[in-house]
C-alpha atoms as a PDB file:
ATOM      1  CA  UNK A   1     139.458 298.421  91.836  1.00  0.00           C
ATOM      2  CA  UNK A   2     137.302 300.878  89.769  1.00  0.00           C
ATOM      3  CA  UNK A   3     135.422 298.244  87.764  1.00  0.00           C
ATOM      4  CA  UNK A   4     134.864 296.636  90.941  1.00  0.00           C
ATOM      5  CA  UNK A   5     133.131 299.837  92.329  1.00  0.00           C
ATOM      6  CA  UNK A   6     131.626 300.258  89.144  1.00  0.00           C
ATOM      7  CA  UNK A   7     130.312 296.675  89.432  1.00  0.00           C
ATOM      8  CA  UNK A   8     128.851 296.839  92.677  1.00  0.00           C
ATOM      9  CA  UNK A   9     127.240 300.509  92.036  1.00  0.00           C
ATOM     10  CA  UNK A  10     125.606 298.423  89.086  1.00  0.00           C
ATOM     11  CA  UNK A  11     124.071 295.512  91.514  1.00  0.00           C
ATOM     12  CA  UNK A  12     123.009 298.049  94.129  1.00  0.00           C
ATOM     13  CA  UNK A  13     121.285 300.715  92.169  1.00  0.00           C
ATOM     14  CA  UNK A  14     118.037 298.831  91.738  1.00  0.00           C
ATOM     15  CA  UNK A  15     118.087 298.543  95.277  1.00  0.00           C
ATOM     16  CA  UNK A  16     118.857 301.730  96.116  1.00  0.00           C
ATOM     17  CA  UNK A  17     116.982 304.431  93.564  1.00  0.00           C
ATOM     18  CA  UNK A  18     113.523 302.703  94.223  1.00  0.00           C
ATOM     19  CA  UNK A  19     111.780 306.048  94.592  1.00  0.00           C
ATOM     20  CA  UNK A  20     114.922 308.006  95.775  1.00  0.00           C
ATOM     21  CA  UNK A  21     116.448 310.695  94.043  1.00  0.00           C
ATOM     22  CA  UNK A  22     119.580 310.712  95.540  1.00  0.00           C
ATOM     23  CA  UNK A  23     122.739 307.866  96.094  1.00  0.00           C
ATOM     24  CA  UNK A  24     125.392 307.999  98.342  1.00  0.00           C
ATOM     25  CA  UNK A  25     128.046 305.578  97.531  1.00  0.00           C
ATOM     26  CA  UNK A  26     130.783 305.484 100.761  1.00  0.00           C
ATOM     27  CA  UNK A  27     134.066 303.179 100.241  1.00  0.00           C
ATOM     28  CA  UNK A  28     136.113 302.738 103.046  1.00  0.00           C
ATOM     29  CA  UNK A  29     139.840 300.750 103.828  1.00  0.00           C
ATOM     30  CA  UNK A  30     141.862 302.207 101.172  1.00  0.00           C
ATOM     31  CA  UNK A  31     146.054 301.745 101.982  1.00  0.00           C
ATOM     32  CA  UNK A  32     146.208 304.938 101.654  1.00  0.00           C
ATOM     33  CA  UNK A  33     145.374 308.715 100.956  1.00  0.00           C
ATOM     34  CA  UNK A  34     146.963 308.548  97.345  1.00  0.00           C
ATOM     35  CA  UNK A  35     144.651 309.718  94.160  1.00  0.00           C
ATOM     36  CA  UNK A  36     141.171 309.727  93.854  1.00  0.00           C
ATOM     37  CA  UNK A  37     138.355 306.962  93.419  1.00  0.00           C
ATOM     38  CA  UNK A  38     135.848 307.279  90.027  1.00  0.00           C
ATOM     39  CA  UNK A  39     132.549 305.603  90.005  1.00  0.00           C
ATOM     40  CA  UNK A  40     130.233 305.521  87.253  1.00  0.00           C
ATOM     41  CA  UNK A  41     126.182 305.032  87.328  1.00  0.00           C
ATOM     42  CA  UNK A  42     124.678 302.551  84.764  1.00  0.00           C
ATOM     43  CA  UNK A  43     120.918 301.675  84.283  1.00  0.00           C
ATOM     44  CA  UNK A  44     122.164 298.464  81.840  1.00  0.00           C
ATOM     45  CA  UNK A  45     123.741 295.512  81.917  1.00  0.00           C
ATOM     46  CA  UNK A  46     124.324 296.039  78.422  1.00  0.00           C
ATOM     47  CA  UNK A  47     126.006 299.724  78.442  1.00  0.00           C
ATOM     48  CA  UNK A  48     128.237 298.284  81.700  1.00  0.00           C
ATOM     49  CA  UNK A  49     131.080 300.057  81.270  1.00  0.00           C
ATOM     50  CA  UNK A  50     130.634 301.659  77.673  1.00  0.00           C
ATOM     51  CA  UNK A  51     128.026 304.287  78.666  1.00  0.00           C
ATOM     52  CA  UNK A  52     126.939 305.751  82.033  1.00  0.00           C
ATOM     53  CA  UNK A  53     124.825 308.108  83.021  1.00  0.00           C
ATOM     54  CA  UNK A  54     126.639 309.679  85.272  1.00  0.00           C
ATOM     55  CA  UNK A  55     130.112 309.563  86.618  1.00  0.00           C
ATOM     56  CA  UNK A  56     131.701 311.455  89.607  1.00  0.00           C
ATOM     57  CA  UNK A  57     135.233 311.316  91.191  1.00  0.00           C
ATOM     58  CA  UNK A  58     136.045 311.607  95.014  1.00  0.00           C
ATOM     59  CA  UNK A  59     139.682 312.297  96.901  1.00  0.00           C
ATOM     60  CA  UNK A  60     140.226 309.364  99.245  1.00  0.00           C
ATOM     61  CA  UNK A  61     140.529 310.841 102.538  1.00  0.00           C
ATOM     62  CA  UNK A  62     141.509 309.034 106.030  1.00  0.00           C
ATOM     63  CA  UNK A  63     141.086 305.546 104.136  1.00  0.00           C
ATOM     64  CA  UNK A  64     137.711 306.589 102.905  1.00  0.00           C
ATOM     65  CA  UNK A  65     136.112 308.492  99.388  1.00  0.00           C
ATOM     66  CA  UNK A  66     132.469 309.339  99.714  1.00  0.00           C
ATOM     67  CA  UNK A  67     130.479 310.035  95.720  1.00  0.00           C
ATOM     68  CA  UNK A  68     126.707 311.263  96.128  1.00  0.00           C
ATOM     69  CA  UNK A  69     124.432 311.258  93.031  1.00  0.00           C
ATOM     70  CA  UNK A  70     122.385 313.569  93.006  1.00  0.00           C
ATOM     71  CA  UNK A  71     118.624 314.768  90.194  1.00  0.00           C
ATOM     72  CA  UNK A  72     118.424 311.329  89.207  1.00  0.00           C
ATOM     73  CA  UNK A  73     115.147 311.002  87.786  1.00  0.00           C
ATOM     74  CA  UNK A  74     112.220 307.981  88.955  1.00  0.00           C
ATOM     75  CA  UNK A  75     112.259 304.883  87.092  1.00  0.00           C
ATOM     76  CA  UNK A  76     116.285 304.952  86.257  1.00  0.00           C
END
């Protein structure tokens, strides 16, 4: 499930930091309330899962975990 997030965080990024500063990442349907969800921010295909550059963890909470990046520079 992680590298899945991780995956999709990867894909959307270029979408979504085009002159933002800021990325909100909300997953939703989780089975249940159990442990916490960790998603990692890339800016390379080629450091994909060997070196973000930034990572943040969230509880899961009613079936949902909501991680919000936060100073990321222009450009990234």
């Amino acid at each position: 499930m992680q590298v899945v997030i991780s995956y999709l965080m990867l894909l959307l990024t270029g979408l979504v930091m085009q002159a933002q500063n800021s990325i909100e990442v909300t997953m939703t349907n989780f089975e249940n309330n159990n442990g916490q969800v960790h998603v990692g921010l890339y800016d390379s295909e080629e450091k994909f899962l060997e070196q973000y550059i930034l990572a943040k963890r969230a509880d899961i909470v009613d079936g949902r975990a909501v991680v919000t990046f936060t100073g990321i520079t222009d450009g990234v």
